[in-house]
C-alpha atoms as a PDB file:
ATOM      1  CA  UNK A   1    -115.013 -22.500 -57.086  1.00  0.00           C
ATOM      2  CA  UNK A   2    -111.915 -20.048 -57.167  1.00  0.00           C
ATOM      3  CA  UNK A   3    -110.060 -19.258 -59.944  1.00  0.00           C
ATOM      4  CA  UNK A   4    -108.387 -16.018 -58.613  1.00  0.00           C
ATOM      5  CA  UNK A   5    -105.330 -18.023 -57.424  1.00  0.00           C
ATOM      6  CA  UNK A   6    -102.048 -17.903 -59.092  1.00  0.00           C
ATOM      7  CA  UNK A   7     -99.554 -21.368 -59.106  1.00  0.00           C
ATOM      8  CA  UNK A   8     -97.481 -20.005 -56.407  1.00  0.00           C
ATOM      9  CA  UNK A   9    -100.638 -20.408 -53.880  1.00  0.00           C
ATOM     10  CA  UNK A  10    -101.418 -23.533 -54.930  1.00  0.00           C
ATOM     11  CA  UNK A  11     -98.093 -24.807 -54.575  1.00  0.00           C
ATOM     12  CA  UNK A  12     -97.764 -22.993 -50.865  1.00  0.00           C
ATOM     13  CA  UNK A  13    -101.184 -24.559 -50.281  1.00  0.00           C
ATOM     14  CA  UNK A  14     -99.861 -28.232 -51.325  1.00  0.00           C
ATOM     15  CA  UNK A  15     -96.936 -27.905 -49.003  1.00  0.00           C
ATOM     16  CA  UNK A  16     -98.663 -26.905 -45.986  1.00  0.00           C
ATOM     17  CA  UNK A  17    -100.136 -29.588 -43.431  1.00  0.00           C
ATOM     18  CA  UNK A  18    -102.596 -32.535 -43.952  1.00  0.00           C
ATOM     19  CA  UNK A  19    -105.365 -31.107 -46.947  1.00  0.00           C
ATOM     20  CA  UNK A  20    -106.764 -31.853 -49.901  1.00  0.00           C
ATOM     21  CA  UNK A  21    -106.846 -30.567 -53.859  1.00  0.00           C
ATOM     22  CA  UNK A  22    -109.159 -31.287 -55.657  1.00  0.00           C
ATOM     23  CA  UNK A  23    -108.834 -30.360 -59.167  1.00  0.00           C
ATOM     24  CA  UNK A  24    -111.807 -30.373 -62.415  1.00  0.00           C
ATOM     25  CA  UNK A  25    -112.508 -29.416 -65.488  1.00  0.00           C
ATOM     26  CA  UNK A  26    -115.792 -27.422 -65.815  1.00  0.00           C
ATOM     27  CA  UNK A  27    -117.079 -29.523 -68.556  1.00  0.00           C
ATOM     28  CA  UNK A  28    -116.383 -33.231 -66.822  1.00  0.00           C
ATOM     29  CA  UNK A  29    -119.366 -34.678 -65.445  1.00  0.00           C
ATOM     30  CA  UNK A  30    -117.542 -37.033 -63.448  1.00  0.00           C
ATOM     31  CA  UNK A  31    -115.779 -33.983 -61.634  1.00  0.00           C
ATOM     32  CA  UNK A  32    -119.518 -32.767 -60.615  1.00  0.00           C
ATOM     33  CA  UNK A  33    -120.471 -36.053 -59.045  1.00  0.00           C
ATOM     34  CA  UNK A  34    -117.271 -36.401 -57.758  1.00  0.00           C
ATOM     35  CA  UNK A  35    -117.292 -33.050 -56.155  1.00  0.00           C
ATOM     36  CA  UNK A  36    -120.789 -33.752 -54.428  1.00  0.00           C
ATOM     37  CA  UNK A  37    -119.189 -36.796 -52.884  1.00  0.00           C
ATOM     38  CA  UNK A  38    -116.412 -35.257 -51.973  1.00  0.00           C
ATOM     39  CA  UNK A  39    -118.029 -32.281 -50.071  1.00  0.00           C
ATOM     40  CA  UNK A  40    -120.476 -34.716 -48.258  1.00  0.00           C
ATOM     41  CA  UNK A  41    -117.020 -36.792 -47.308  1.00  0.00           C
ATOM     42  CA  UNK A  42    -115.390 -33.964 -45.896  1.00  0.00           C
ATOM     43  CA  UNK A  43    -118.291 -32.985 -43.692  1.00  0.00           C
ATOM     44  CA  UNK A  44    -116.674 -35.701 -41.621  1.00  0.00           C
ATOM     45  CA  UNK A  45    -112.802 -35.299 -41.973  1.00  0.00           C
ATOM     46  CA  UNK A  46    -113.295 -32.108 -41.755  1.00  0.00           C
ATOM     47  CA  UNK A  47    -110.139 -31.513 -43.687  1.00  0.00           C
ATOM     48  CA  UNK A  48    -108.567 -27.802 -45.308  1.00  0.00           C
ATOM     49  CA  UNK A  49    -109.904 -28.402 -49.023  1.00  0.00           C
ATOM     50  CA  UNK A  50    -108.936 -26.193 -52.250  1.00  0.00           C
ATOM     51  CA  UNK A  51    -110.710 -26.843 -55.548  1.00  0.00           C
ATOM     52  CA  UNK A  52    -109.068 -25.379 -58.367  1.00  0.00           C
ATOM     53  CA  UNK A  53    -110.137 -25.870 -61.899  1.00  0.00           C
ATOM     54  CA  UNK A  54    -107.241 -27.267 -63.992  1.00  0.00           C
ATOM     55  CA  UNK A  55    -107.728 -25.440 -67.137  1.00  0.00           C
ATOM     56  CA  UNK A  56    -106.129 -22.426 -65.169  1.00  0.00           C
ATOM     57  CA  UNK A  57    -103.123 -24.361 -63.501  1.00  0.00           C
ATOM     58  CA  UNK A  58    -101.118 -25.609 -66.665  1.00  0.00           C
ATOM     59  CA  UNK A  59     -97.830 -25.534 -65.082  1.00  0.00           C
ATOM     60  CA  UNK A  60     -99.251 -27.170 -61.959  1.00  0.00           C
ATOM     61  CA  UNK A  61    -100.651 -30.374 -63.959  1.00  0.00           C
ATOM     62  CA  UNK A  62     -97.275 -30.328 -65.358  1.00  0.00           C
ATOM     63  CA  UNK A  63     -95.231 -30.516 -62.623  1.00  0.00           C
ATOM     64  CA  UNK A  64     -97.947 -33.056 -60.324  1.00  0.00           C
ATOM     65  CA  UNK A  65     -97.705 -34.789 -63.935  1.00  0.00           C
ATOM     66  CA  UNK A  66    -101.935 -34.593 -63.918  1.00  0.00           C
ATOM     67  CA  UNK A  67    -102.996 -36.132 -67.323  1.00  0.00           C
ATOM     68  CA  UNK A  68    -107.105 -36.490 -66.703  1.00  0.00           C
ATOM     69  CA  UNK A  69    -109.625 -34.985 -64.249  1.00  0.00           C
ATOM     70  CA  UNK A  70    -111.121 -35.058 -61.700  1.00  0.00           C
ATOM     71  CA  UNK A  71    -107.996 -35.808 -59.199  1.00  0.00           C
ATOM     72  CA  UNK A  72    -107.745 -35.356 -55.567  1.00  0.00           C
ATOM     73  CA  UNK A  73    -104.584 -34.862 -53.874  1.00  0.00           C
ATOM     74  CA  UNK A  74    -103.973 -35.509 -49.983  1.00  0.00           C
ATOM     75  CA  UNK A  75    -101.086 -34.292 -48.674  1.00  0.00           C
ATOM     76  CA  UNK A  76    -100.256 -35.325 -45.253  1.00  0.00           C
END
């Protein structure tokens, strides 16, 4: 998973065409099943994916007003 991003590539990444974000927490469980599912799912659609783990992206759950994990974001 990449942490090397900063908030103003995940932001240009959000704005660009039809994607997905998918954000976690390294200590959720849920976020590991969830991710599994998720990667199998988009074997179909097939669809741009970034997976960014929240605890670096403060000012990102802030502004997309995030308040748990996992989350998954489609923007279309």
């Amino acid at each position: 998973m990449n942490n090397s991003l900063d908030i103003k590539d995940v932001t240009t990444f959000y704005e660009e065409d039809k994607h997905l974000i998918f954000g976690y927490t390294p200590t959720c469980g849920t976020c590991k099943v969830s991710e599994r599912m998720l990667d199998i799912a988009n074997e179909i659609l097939q669809l741009p994916l970034l997976k960014i783990d929240l605890n670096f992206y403060p000012q990102f759950c802030k502004d997309m007003q995030i308040m748990s994990t996992p989350i998954l974001l489609l923007n279309e």
